[in-house]
Protein backbone atom coordinates (compact mmCIF):
# COMPACT_ATOMS: atom_id res chain seq x y z
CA UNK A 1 -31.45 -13.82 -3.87
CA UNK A 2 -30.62 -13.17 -7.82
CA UNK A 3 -29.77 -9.72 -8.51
CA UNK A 4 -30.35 -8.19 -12.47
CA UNK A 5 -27.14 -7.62 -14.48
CA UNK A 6 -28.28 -4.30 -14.51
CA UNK A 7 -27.96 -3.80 -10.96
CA UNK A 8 -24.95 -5.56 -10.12
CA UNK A 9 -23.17 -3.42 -13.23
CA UNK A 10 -24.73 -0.12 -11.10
CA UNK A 11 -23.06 -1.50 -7.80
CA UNK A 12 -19.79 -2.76 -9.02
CA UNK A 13 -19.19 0.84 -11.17
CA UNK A 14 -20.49 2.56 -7.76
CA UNK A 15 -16.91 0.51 -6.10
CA UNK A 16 -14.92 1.45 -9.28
CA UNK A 17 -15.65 5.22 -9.04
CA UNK A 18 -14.22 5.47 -5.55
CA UNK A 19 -17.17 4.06 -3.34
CA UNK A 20 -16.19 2.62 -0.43
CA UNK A 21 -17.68 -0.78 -0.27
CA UNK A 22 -19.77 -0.80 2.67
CA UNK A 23 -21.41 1.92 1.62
CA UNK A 24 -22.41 0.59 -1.68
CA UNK A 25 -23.94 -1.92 0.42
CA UNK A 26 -25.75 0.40 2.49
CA UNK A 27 -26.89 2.38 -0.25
CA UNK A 28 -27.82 -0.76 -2.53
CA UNK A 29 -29.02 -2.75 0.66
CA UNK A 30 -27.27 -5.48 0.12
CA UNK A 31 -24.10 -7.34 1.81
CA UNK A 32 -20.47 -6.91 1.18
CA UNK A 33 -19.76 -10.27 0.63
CA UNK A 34 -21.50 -10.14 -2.31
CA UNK A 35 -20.03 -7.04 -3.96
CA UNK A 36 -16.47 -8.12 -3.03
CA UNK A 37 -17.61 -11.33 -5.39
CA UNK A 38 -18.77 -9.56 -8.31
CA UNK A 39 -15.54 -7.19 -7.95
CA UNK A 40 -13.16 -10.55 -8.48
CA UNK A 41 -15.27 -12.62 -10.52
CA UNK A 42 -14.14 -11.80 -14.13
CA UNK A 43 -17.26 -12.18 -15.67
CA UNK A 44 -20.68 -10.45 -14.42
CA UNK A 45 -23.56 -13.64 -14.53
CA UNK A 46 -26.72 -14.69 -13.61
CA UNK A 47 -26.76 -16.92 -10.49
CA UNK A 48 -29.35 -19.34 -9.17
């Protein structure tokens, strides 16, 4: 699934601020796997 830059911006600053990242997941409904990526990849992009 592609997620907007818009939303992925929302979920990594919800991490930066002190979230804990499973429950940015929970609250975004999406996996940790995939936050943990956007954390590390340097630049925020579109994907499939």
């Amino acid at each position: 699934m592609s997620y907007s830059l818009d939303f992925r911006q929302k979920v990594i600053n919800f991490a930066e601020n002190g979230g804990k990242i499973t429950k940015a997941a929970h609250t975004f409904g999406i996996g940790r796997a995939s936050i943990y990526r956007w954390l590390f990849r340097p630049n925020i992009e579109l994907t499939r």
